[in-house]
PDB file of N, CA and C in Angstrom:
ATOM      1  N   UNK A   1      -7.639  91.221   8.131  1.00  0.00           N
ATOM      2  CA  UNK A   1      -8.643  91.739   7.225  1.00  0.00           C
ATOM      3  C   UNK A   1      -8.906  90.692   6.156  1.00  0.00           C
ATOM      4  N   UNK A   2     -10.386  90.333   6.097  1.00  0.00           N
ATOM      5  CA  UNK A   2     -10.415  89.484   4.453  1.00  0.00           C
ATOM      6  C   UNK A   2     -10.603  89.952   3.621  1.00  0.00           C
ATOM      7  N   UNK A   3     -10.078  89.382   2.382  1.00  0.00           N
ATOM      8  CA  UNK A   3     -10.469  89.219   1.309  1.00  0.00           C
ATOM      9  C   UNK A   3     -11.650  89.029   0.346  1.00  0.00           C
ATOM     10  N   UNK A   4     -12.013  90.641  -0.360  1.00  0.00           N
ATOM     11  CA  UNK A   4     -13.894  90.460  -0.764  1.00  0.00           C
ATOM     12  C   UNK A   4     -12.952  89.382  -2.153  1.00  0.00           C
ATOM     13  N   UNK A   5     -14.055  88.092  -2.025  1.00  0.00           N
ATOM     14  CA  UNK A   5     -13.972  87.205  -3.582  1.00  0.00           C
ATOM     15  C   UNK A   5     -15.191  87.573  -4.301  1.00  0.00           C
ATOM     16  N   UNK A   6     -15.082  87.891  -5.565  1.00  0.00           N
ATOM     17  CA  UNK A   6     -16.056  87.934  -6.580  1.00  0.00           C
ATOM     18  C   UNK A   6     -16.748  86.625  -6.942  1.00  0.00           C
ATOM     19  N   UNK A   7     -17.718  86.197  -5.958  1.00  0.00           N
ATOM     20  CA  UNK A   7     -18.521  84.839  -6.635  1.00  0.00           C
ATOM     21  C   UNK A   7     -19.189  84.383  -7.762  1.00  0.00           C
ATOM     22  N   UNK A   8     -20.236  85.694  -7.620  1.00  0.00           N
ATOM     23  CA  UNK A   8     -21.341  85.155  -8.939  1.00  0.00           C
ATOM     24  C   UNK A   8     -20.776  85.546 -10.599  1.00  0.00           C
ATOM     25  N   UNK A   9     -21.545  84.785 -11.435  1.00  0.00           N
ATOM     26  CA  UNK A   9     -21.413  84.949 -12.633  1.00  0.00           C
ATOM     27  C   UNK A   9     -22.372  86.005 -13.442  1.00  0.00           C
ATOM     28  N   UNK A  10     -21.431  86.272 -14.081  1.00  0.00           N
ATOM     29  CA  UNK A  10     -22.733  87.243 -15.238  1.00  0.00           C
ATOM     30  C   UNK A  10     -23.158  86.646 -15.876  1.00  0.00           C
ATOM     31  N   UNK A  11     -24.314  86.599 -16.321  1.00  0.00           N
ATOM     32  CA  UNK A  11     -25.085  85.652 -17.409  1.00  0.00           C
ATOM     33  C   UNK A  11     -25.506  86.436 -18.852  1.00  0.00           C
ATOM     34  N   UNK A  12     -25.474  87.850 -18.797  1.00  0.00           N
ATOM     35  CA  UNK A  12     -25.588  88.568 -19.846  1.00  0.00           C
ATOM     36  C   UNK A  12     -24.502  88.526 -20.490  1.00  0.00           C
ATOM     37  N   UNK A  13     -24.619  88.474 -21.602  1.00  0.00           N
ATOM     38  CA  UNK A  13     -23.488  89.066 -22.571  1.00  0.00           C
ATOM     39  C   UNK A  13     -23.609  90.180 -23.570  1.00  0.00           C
ATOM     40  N   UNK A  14     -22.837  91.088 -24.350  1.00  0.00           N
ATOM     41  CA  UNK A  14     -23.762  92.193 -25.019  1.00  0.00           C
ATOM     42  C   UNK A  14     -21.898  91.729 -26.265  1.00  0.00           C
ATOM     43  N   UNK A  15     -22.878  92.385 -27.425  1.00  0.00           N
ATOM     44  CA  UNK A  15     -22.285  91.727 -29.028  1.00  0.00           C
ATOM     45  C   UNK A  15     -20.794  92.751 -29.264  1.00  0.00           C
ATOM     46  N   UNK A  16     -21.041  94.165 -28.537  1.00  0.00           N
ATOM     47  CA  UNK A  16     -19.744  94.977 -28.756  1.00  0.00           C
ATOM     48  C   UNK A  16     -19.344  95.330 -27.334  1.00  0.00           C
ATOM     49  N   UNK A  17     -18.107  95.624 -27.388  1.00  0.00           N
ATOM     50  CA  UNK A  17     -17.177  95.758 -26.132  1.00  0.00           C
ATOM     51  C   UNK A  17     -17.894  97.009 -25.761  1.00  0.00           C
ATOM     52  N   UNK A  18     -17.991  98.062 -26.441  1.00  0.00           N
ATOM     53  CA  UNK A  18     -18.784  99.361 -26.360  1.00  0.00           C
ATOM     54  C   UNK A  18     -19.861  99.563 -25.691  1.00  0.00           C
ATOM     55  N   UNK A  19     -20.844  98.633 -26.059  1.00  0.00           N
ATOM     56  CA  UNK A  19     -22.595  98.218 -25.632  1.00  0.00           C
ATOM     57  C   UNK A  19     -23.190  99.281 -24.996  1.00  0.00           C
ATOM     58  N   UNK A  20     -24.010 100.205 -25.242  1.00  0.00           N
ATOM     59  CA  UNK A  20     -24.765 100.568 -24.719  1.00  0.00           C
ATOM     60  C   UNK A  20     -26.441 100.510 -25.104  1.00  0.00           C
ATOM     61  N   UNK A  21     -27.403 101.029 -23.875  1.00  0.00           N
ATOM     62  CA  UNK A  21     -28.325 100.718 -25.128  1.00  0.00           C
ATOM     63  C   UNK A  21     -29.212 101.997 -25.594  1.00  0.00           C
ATOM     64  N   UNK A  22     -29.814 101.753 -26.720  1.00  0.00           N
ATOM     65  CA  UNK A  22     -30.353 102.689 -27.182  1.00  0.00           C
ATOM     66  C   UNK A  22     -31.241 103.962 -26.591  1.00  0.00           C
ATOM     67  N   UNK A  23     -30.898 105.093 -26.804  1.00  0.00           N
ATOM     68  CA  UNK A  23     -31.776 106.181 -26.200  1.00  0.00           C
ATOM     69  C   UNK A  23     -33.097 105.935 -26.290  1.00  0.00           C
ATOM     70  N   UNK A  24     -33.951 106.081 -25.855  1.00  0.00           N
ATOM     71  CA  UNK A  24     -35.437 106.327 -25.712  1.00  0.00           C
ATOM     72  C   UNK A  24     -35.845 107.060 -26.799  1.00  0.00           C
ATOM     73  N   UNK A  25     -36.196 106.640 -28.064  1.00  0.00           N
ATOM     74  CA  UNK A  25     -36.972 107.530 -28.791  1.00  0.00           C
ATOM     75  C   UNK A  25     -38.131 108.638 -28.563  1.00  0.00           C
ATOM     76  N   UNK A  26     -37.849 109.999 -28.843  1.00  0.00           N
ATOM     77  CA  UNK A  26     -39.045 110.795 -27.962  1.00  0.00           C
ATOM     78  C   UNK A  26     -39.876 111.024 -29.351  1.00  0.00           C
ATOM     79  N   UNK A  27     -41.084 111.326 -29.300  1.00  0.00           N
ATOM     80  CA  UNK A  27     -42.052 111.844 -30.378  1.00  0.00           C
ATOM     81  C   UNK A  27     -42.106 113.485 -30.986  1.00  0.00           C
ATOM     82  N   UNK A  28     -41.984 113.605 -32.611  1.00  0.00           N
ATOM     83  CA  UNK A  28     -42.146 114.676 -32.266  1.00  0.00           C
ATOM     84  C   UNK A  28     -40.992 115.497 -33.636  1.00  0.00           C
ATOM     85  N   UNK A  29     -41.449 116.348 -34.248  1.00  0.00           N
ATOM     86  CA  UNK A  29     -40.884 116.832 -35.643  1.00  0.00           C
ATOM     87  C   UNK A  29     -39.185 116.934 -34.985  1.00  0.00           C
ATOM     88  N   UNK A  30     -39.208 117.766 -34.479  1.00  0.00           N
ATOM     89  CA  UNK A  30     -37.677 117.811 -34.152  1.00  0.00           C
ATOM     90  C   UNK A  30     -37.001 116.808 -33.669  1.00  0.00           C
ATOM     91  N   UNK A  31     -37.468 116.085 -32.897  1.00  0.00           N
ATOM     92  CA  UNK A  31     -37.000 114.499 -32.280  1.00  0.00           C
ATOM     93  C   UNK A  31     -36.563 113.494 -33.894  1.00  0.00           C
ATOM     94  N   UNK A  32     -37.554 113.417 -34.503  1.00  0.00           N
ATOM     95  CA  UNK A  32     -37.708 112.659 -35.293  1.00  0.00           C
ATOM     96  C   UNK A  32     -36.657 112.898 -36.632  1.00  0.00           C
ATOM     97  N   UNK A  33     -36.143 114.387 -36.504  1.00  0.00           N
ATOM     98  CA  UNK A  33     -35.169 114.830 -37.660  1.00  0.00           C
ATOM     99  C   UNK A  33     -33.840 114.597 -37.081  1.00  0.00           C
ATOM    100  N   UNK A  34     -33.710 114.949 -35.433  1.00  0.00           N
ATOM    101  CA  UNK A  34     -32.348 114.597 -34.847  1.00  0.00           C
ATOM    102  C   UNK A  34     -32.192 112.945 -34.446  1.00  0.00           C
ATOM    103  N   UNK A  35     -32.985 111.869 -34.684  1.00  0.00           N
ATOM    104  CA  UNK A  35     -33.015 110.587 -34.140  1.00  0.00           C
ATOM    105  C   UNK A  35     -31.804 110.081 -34.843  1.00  0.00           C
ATOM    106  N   UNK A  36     -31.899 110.340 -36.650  1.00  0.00           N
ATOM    107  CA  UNK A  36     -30.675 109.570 -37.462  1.00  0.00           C
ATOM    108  C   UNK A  36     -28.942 109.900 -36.786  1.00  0.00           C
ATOM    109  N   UNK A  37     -29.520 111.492 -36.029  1.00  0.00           N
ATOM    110  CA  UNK A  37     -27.881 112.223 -35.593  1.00  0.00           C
ATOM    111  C   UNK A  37     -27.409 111.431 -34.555  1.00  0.00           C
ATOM    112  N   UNK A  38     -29.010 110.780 -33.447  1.00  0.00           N
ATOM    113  CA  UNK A  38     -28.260 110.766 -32.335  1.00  0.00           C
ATOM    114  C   UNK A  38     -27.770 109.259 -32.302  1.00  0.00           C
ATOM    115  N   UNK A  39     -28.580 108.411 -33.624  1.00  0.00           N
ATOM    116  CA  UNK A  39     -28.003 107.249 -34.053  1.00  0.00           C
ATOM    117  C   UNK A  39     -26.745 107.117 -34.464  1.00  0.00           C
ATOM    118  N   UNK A  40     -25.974 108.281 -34.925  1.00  0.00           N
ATOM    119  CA  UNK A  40     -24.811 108.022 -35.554  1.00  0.00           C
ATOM    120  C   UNK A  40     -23.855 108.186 -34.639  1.00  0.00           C
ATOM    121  N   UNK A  41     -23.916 109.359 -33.546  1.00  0.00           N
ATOM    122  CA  UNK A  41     -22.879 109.359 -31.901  1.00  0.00           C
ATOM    123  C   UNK A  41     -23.290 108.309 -31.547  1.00  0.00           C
ATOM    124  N   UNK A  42     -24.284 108.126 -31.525  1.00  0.00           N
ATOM    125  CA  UNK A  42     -24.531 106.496 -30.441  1.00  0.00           C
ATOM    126  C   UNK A  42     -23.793 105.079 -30.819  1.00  0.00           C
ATOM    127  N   UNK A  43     -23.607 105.518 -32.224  1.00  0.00           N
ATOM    128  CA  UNK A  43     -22.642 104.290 -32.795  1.00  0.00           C
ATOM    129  C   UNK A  43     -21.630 104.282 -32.890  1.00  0.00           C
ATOM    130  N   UNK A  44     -20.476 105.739 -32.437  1.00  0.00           N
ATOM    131  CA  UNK A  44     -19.176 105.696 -32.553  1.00  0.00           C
ATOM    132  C   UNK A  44     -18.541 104.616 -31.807  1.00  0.00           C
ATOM    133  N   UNK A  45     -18.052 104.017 -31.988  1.00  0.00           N
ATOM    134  CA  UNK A  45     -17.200 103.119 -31.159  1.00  0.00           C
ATOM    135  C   UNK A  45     -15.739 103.574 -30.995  1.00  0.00           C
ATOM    136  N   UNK A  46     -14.943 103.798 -29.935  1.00  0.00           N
ATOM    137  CA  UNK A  46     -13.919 103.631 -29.239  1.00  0.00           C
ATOM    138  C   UNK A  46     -13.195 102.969 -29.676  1.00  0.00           C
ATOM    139  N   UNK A  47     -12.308 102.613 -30.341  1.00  0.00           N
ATOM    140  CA  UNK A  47     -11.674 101.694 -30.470  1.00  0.00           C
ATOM    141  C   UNK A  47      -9.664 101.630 -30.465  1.00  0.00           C
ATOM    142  N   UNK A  48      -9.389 102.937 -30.186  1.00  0.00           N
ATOM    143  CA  UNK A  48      -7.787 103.382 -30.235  1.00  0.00           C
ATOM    144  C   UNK A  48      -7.994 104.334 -29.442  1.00  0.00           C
ATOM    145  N   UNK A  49      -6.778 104.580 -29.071  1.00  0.00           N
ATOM    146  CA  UNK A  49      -6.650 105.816 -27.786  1.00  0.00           C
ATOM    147  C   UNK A  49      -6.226 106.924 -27.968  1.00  0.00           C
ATOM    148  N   UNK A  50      -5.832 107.160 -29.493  1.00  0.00           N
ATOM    149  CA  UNK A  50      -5.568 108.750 -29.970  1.00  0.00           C
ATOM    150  C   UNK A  50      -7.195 109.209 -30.282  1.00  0.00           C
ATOM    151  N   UNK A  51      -8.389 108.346 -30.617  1.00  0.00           N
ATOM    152  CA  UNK A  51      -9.577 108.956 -30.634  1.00  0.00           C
ATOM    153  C   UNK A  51     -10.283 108.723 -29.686  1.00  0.00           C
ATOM    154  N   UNK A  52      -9.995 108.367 -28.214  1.00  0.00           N
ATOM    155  CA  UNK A  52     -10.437 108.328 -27.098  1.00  0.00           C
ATOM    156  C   UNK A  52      -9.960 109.526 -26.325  1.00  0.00           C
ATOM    157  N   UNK A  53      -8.564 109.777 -26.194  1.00  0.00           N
ATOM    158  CA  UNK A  53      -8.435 111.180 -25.573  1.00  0.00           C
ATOM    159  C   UNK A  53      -8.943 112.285 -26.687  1.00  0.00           C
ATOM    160  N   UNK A  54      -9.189 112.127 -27.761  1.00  0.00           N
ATOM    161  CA  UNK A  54      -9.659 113.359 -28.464  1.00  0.00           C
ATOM    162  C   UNK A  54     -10.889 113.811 -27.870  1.00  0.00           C
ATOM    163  N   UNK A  55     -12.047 112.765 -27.882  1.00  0.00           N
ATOM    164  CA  UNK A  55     -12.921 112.790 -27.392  1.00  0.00           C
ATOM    165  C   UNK A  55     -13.012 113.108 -25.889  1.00  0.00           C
ATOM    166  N   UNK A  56     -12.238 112.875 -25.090  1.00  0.00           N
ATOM    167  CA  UNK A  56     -12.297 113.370 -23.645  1.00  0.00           C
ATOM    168  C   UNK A  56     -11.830 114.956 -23.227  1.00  0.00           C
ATOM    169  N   UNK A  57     -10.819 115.385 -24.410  1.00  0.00           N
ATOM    170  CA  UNK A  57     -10.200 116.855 -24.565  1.00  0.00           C
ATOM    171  C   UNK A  57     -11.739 117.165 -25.287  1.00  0.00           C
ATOM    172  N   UNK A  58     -12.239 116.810 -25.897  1.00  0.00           N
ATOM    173  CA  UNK A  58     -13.189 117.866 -26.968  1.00  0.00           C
ATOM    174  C   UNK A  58     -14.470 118.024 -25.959  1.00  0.00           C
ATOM    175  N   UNK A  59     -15.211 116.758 -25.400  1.00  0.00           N
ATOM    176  CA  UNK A  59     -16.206 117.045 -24.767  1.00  0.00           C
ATOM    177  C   UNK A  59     -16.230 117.312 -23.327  1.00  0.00           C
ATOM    178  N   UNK A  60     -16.411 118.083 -22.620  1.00  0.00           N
ATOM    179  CA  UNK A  60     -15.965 118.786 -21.424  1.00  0.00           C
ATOM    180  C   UNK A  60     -16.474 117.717 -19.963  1.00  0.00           C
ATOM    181  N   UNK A  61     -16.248 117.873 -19.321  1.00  0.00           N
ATOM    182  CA  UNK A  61     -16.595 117.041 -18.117  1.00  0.00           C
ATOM    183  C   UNK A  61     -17.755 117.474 -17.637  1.00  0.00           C
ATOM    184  N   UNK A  62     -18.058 118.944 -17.388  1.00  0.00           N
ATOM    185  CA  UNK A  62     -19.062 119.416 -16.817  1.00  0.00           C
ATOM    186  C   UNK A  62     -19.456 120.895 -17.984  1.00  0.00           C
ATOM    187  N   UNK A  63     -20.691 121.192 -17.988  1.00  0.00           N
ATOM    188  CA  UNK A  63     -21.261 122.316 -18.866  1.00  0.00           C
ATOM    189  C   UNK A  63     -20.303 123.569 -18.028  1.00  0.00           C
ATOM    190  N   UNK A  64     -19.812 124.025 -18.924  1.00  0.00           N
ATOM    191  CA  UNK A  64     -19.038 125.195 -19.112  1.00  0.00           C
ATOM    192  C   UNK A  64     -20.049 126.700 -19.157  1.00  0.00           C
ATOM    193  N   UNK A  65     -21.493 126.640 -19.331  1.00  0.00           N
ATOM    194  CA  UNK A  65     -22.273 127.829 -19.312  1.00  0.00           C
ATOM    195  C   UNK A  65     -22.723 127.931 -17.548  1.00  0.00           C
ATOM    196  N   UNK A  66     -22.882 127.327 -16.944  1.00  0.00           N
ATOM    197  CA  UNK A  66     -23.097 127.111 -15.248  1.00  0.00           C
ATOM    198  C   UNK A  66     -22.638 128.479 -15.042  1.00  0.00           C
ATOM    199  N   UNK A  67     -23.289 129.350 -14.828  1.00  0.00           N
ATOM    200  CA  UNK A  67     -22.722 130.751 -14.013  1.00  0.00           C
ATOM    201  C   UNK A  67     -22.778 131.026 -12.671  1.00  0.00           C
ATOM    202  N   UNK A  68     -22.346 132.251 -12.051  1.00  0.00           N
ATOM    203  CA  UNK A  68     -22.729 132.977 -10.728  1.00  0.00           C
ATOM    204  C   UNK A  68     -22.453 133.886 -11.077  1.00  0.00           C
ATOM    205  N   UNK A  69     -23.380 135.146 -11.326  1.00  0.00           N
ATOM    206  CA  UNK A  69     -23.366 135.995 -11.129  1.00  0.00           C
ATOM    207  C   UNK A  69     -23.546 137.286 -10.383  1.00  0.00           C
ATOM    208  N   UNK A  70     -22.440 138.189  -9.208  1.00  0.00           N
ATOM    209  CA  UNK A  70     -22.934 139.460  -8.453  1.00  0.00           C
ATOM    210  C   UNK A  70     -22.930 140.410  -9.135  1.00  0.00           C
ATOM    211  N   UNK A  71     -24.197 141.151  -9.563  1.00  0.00           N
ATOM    212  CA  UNK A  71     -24.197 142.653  -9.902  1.00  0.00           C
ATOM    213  C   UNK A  71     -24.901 143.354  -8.921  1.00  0.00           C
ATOM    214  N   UNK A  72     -24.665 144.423  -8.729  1.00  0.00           N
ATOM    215  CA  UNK A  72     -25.314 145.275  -7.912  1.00  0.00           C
ATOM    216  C   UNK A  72     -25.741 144.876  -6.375  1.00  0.00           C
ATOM    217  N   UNK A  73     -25.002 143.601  -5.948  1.00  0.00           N
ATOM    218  CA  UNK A  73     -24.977 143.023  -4.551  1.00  0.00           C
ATOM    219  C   UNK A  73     -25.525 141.943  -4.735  1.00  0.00           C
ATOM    220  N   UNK A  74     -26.283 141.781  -5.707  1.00  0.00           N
ATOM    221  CA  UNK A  74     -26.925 140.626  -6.175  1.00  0.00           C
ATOM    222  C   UNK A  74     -26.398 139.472  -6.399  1.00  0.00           C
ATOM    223  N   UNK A  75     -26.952 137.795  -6.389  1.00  0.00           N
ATOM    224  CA  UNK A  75     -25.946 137.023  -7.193  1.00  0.00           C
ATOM    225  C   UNK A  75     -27.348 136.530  -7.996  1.00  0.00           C
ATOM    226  N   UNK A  76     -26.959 136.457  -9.135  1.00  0.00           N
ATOM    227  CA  UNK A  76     -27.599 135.903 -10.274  1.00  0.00           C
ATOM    228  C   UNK A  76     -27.074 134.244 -10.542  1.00  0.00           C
ATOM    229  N   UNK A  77     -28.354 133.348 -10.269  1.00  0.00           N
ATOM    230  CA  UNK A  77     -27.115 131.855 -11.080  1.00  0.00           C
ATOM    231  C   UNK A  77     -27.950 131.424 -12.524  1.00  0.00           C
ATOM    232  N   UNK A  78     -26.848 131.703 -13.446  1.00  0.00           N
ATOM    233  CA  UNK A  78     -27.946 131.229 -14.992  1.00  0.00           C
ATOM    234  C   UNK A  78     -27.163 129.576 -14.839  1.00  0.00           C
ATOM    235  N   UNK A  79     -28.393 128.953 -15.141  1.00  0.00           N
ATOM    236  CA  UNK A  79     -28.155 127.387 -15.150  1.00  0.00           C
ATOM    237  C   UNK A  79     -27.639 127.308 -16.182  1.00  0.00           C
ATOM    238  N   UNK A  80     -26.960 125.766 -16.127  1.00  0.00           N
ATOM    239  CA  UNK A  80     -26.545 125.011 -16.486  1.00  0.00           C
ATOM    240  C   UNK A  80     -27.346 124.661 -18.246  1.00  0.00           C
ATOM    241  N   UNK A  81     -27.028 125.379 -19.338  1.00  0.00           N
ATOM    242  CA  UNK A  81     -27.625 125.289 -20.543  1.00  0.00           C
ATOM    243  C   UNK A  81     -27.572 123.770 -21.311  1.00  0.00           C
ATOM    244  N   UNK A  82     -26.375 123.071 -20.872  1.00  0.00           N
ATOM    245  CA  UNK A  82     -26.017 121.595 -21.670  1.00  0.00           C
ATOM    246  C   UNK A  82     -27.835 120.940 -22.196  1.00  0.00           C
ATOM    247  N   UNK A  83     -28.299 121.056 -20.936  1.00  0.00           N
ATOM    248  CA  UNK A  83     -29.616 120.127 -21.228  1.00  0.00           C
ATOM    249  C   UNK A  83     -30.435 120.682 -22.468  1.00  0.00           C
ATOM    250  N   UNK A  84     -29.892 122.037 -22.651  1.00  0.00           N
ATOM    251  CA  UNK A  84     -31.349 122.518 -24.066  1.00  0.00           C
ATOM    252  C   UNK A  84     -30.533 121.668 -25.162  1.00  0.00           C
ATOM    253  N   UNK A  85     -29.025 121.257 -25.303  1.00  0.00           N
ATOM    254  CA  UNK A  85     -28.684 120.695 -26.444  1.00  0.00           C
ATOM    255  C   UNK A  85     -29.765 119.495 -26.689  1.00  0.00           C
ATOM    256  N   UNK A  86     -29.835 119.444 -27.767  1.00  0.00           N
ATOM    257  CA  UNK A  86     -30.804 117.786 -27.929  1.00  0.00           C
ATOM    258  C   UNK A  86     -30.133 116.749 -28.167  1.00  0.00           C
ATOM    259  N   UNK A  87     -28.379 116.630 -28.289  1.00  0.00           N
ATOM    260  CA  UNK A  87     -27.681 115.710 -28.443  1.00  0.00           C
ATOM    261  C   UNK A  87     -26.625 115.415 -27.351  1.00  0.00           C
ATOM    262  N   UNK A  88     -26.858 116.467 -26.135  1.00  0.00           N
ATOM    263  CA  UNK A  88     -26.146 116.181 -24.740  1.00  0.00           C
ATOM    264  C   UNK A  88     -26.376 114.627 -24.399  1.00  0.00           C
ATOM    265  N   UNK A  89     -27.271 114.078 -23.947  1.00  0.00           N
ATOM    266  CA  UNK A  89     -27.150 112.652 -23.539  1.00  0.00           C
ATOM    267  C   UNK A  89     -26.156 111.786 -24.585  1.00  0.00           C
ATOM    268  N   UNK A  90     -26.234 111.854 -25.715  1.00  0.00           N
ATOM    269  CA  UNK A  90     -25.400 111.074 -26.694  1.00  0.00           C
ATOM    270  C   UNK A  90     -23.839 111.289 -26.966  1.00  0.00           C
ATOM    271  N   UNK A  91     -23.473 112.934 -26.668  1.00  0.00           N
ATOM    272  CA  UNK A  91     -22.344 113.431 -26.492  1.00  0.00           C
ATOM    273  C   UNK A  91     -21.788 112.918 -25.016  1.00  0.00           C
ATOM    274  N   UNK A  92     -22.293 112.634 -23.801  1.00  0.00           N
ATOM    275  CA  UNK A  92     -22.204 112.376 -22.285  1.00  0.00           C
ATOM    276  C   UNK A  92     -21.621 110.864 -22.492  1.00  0.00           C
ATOM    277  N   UNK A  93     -22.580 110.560 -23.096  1.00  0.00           N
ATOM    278  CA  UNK A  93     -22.331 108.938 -23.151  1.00  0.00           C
ATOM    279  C   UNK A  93     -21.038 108.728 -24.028  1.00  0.00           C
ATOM    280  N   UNK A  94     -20.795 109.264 -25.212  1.00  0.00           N
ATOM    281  CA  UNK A  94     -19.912 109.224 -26.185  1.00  0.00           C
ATOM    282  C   UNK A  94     -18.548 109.216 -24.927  1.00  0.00           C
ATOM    283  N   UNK A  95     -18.220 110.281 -24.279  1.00  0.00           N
ATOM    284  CA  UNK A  95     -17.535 110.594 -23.316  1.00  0.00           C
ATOM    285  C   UNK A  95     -17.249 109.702 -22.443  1.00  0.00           C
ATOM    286  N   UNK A  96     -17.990 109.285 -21.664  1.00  0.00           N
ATOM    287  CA  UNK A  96     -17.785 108.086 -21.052  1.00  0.00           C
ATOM    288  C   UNK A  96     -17.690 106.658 -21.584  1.00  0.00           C
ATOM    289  N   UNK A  97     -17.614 106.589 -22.694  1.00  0.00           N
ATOM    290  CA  UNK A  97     -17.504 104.889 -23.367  1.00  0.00           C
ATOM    291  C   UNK A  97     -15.424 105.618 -23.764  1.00  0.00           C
ATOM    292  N   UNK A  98     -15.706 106.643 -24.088  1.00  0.00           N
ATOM    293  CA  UNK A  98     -14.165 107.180 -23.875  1.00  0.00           C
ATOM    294  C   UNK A  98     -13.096 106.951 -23.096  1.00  0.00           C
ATOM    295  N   UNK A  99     -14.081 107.278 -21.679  1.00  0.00           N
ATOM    296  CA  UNK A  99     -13.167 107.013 -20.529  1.00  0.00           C
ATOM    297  C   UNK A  99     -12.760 105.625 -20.346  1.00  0.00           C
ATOM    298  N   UNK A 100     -14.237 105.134 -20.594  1.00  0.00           N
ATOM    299  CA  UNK A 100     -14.187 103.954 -20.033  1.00  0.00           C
ATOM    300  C   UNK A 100     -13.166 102.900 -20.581  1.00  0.00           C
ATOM    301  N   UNK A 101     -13.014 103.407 -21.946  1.00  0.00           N
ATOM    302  CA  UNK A 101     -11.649 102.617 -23.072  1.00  0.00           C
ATOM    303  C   UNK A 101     -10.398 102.640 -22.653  1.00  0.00           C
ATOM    304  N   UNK A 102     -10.439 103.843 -22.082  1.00  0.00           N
ATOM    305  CA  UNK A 102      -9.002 104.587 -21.842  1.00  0.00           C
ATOM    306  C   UNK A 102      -8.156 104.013 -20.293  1.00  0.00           C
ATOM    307  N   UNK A 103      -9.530 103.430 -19.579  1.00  0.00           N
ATOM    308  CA  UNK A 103      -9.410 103.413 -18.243  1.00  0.00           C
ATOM    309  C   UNK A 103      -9.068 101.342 -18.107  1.00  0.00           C
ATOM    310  N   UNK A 104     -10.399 100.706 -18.573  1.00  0.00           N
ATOM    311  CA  UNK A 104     -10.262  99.437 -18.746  1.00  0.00           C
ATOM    312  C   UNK A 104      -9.574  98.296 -19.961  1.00  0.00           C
ATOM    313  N   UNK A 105      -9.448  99.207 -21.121  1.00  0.00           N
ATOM    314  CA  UNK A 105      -8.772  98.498 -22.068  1.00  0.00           C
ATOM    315  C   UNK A 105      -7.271  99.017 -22.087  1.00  0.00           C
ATOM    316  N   UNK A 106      -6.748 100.262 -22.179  1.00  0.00           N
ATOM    317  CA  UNK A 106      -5.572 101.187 -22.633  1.00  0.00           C
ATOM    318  C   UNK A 106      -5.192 100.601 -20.634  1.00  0.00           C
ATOM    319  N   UNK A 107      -5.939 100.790 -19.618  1.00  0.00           N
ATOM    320  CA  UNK A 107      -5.000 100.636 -18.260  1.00  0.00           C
ATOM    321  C   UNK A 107      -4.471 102.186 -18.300  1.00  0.00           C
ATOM    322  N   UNK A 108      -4.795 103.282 -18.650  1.00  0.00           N
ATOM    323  CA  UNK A 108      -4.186 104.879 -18.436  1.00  0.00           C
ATOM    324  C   UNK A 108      -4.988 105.267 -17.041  1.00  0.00           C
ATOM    325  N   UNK A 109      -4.497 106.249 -16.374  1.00  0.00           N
ATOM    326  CA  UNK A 109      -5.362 107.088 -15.709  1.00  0.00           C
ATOM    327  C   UNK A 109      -5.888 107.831 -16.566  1.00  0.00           C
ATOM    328  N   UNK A 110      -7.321 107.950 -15.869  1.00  0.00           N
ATOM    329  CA  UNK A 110      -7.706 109.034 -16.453  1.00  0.00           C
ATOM    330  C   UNK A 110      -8.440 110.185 -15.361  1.00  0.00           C
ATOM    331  N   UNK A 111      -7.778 110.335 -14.841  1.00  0.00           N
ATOM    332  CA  UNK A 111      -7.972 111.488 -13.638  1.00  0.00           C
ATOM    333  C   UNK A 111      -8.333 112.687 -13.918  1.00  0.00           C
ATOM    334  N   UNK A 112      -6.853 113.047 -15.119  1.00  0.00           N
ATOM    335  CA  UNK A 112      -6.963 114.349 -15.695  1.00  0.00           C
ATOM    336  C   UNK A 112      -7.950 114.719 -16.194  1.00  0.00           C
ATOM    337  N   UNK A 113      -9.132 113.885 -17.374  1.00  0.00           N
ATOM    338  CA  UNK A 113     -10.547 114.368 -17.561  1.00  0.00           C
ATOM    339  C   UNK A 113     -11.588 114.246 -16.849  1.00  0.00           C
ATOM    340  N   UNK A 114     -11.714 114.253 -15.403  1.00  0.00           N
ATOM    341  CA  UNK A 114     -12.452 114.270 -14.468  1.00  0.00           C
ATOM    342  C   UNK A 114     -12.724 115.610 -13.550  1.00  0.00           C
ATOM    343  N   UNK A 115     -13.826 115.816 -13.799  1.00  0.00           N
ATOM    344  CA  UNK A 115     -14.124 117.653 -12.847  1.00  0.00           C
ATOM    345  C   UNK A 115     -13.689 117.029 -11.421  1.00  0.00           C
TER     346      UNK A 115
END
C-alpha cells in the first residue's frame, strides 16, 4: 500500500489562528441592531481549553426543539426552531472554532461533543 504525501503548498495565510470570515451582512432594522452582537461572538477567540469545553458543554451539537410527535395515530414533526434564532450561525461557528481548538491545538478527543 502507498503512502498519500502532501505536496502542494498553501499560499494563503490568515492574521489569527481562529480566522474566520465575516458573516454576510443582511439589510434591515433588526439585522442592523443584532450586527454589533453578532460582531462580538464572531470575535471570541478560543484560546484555553477550560473556555473551549465550556463552550462545547453550553452550545449543543444539534437543535434540541426537533420533535416527533404521535397523537391520536398521528405523527406530527415540529421542525427544527435553531434557524429563527438570528445569532445561530455565529453561536455554530463559535462551537466549532471550539472544537476545532480542542481537537488541533489541545490534541483531546473530542468525540464526546459530537451528535
Amino acid at each position: 500500500m502507498e503512502t498519500i504525501n502532501h505536496t502542494h503548498t498553501h499560499t494563503h495565510t490568515h492574521p489569527h489562528p481562529n480566522y474566520h470570515p465575516p458573516n454576510y451582512q443582511k439589510r434591515g432594522i433588526l439585522n442592523n441592531i443584532l450586527n454589533p452582537l453578532r460582531n462580538v461572538v464572531d470575535g471570541i477567540q478560543v484560546k484555553n481549553n477550560r473556555l473551549a469545553h465550556l463552550i462545547c458543554q453550553t452550545i449543543p451539537c444539534c437543535c434540541p426543539f426537533e420533535r416527533r410527535i404521535r397523537l391520536f395515530g398521528r405523527v406530527f414533526d415540529i421542525p427544527a426552531l435553531c434557524k429563527l434564532n438570528p445569532l445561530y450561525d455565529e453561536f455554530v461557528g463559535l462551537r466549532f472554532r471550539a472544537l476545532s481548538y480542542l481537537a488541533d491545538v489541545c490534541g483531546e478527543d473530542v468525540t464526546k461533543y459530537i451528535c
